[in-house]
N, C-alpha and C. Protein backbone atom coordinates (compact mmCIF):
# COMPACT_ATOMS: atom_id res chain seq x y z
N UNK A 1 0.85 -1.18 0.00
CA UNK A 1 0.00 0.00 0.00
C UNK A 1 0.90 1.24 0.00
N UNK A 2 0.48 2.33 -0.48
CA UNK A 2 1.49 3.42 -1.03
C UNK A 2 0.96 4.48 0.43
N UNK A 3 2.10 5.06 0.68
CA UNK A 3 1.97 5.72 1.65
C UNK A 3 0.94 7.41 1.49
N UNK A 4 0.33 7.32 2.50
CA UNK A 4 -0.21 8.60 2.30
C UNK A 4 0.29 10.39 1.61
N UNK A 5 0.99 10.20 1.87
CA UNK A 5 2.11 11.71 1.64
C UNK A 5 1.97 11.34 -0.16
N UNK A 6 2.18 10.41 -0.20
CA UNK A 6 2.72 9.75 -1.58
C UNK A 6 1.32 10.15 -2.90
N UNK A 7 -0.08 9.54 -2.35
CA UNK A 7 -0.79 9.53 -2.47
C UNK A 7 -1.37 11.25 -2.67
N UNK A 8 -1.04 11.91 -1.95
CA UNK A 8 -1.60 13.11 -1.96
C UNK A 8 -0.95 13.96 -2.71
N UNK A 9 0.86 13.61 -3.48
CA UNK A 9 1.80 14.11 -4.51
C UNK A 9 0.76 13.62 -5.53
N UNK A 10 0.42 12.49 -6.20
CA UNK A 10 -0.16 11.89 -6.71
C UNK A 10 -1.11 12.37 -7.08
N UNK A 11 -2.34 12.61 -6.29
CA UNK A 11 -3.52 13.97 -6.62
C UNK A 11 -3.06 15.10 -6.93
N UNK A 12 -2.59 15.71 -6.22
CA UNK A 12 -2.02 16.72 -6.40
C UNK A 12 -1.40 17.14 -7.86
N UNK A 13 -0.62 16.15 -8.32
CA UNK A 13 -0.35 16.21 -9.91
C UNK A 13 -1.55 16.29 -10.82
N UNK A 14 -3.01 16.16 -10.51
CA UNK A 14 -3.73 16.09 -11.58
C UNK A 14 -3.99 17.83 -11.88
N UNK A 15 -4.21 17.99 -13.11
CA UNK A 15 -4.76 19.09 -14.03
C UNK A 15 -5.69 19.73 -13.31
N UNK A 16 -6.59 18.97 -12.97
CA UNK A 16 -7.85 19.72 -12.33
C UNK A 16 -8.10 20.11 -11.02
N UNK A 17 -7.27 19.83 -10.41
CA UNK A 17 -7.02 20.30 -9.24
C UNK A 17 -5.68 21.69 -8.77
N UNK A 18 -5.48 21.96 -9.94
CA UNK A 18 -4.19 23.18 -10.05
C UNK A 18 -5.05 24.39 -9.28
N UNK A 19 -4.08 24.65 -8.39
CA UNK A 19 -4.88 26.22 -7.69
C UNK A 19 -5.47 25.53 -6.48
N UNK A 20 -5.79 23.92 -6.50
CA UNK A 20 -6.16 23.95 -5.14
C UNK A 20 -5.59 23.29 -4.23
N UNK A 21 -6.11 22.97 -2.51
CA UNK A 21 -5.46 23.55 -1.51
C UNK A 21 -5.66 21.62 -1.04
N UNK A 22 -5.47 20.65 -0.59
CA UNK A 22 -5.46 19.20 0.17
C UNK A 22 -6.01 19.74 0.97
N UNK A 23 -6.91 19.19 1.38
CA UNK A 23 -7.29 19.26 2.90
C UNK A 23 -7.80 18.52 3.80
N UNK A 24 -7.51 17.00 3.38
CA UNK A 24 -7.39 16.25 3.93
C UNK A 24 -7.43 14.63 3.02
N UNK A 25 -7.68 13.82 3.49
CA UNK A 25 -7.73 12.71 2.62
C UNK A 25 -8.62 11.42 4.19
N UNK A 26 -8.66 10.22 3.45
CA UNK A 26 -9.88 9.39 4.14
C UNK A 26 -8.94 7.98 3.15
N UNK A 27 -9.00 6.92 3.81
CA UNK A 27 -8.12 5.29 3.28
C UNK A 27 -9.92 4.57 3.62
N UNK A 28 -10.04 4.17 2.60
CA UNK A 28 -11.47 3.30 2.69
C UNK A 28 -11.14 2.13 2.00
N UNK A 29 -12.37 1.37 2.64
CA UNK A 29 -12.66 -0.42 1.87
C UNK A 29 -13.55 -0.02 0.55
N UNK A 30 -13.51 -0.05 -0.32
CA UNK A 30 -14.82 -0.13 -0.78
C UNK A 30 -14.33 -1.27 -2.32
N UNK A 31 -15.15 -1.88 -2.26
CA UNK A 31 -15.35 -3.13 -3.24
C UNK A 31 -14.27 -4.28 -2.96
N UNK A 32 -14.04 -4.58 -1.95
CA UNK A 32 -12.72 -5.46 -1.08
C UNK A 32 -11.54 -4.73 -2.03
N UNK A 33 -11.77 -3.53 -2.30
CA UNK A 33 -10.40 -2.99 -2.72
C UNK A 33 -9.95 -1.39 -2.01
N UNK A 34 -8.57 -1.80 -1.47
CA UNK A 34 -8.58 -0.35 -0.52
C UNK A 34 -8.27 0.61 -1.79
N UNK A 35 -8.98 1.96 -1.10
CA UNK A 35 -9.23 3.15 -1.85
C UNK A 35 -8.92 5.05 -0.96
N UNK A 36 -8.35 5.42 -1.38
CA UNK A 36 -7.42 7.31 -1.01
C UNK A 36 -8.64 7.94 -1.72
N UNK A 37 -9.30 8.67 -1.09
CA UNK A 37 -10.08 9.87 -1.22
C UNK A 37 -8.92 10.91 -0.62
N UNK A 38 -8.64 11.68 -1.52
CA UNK A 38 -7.87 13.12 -1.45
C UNK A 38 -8.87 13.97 -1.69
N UNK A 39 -9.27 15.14 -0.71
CA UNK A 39 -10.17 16.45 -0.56
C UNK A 39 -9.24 17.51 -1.40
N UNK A 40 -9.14 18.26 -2.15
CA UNK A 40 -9.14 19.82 -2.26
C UNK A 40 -10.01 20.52 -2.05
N UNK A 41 -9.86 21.80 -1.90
CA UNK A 41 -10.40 22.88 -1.93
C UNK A 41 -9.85 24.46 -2.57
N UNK A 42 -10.78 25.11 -3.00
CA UNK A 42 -9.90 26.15 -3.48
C UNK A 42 -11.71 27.35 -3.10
N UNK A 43 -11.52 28.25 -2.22
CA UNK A 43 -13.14 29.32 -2.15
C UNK A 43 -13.62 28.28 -1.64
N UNK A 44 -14.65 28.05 -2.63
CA UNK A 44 -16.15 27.65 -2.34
C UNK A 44 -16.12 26.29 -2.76
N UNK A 45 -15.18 26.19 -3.65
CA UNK A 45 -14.89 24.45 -4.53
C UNK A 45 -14.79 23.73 -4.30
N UNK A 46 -14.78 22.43 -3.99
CA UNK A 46 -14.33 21.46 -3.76
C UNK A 46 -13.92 19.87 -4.75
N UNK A 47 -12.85 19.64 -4.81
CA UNK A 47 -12.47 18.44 -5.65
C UNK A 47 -12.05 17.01 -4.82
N UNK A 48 -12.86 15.84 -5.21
CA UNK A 48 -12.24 14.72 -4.83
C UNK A 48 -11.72 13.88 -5.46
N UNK A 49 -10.34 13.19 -5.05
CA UNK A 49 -9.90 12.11 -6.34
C UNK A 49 -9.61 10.94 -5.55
N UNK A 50 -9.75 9.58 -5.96
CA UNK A 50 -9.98 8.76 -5.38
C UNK A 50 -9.01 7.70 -6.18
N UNK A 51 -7.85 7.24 -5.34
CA UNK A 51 -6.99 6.35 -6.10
C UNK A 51 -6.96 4.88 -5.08
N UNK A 52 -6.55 4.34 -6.18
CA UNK A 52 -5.93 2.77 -5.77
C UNK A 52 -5.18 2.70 -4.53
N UNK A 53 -5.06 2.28 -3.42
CA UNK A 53 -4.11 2.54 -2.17
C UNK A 53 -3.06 1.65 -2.79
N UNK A 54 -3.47 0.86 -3.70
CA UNK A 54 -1.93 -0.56 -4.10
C UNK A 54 -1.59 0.28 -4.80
N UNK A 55 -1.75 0.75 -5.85
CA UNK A 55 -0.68 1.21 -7.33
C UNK A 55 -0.38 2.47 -7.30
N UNK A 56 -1.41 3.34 -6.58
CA UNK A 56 -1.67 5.14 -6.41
C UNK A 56 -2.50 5.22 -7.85
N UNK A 57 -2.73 4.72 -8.37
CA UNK A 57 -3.79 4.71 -10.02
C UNK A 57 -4.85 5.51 -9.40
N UNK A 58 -5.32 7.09 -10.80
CA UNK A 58 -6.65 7.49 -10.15
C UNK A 58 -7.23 6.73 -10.69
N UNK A 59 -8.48 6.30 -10.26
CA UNK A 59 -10.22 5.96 -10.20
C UNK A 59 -11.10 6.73 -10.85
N UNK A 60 -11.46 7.84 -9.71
CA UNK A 60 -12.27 8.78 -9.78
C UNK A 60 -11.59 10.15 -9.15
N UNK A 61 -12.28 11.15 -10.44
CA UNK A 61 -12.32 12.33 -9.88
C UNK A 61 -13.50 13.41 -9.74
N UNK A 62 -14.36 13.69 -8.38
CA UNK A 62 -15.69 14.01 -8.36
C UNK A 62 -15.14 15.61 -8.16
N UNK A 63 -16.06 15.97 -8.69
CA UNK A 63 -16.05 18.11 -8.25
C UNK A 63 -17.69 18.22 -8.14
């Protein structure tokens, strides 16, 4: 499993999240596969991206 810090470089590199701020992140079960919800924020905005805890691979990215 990829370490958190790691995980949040990782988001952090995506496009759509440029300009905004981490503000926290959440390690979940979901589908017997562990899963990194990374929060941004930027104002009023909010972005979530949701990667693989094994590979750091994004998933999903919700705004």
């Amino acid at each position: 499993m990829i370490d958190p810090a790691k995980a949040i470089e990782t988001a952090s590199s995506k496009a759509e999240v440029e300009g905004f701020t981490p503000t926290g992140w959440e390690l979940e079960a979901d589908d017997n596969k562990q899963t990194y919800t990374i929060e941004f924020e930027k104002n009023d905005s909010d972005i979530d991206i949701k990667l693989d805890a094994t590979t750091g691979e994004v998933i999903e990215i919700e705004d």
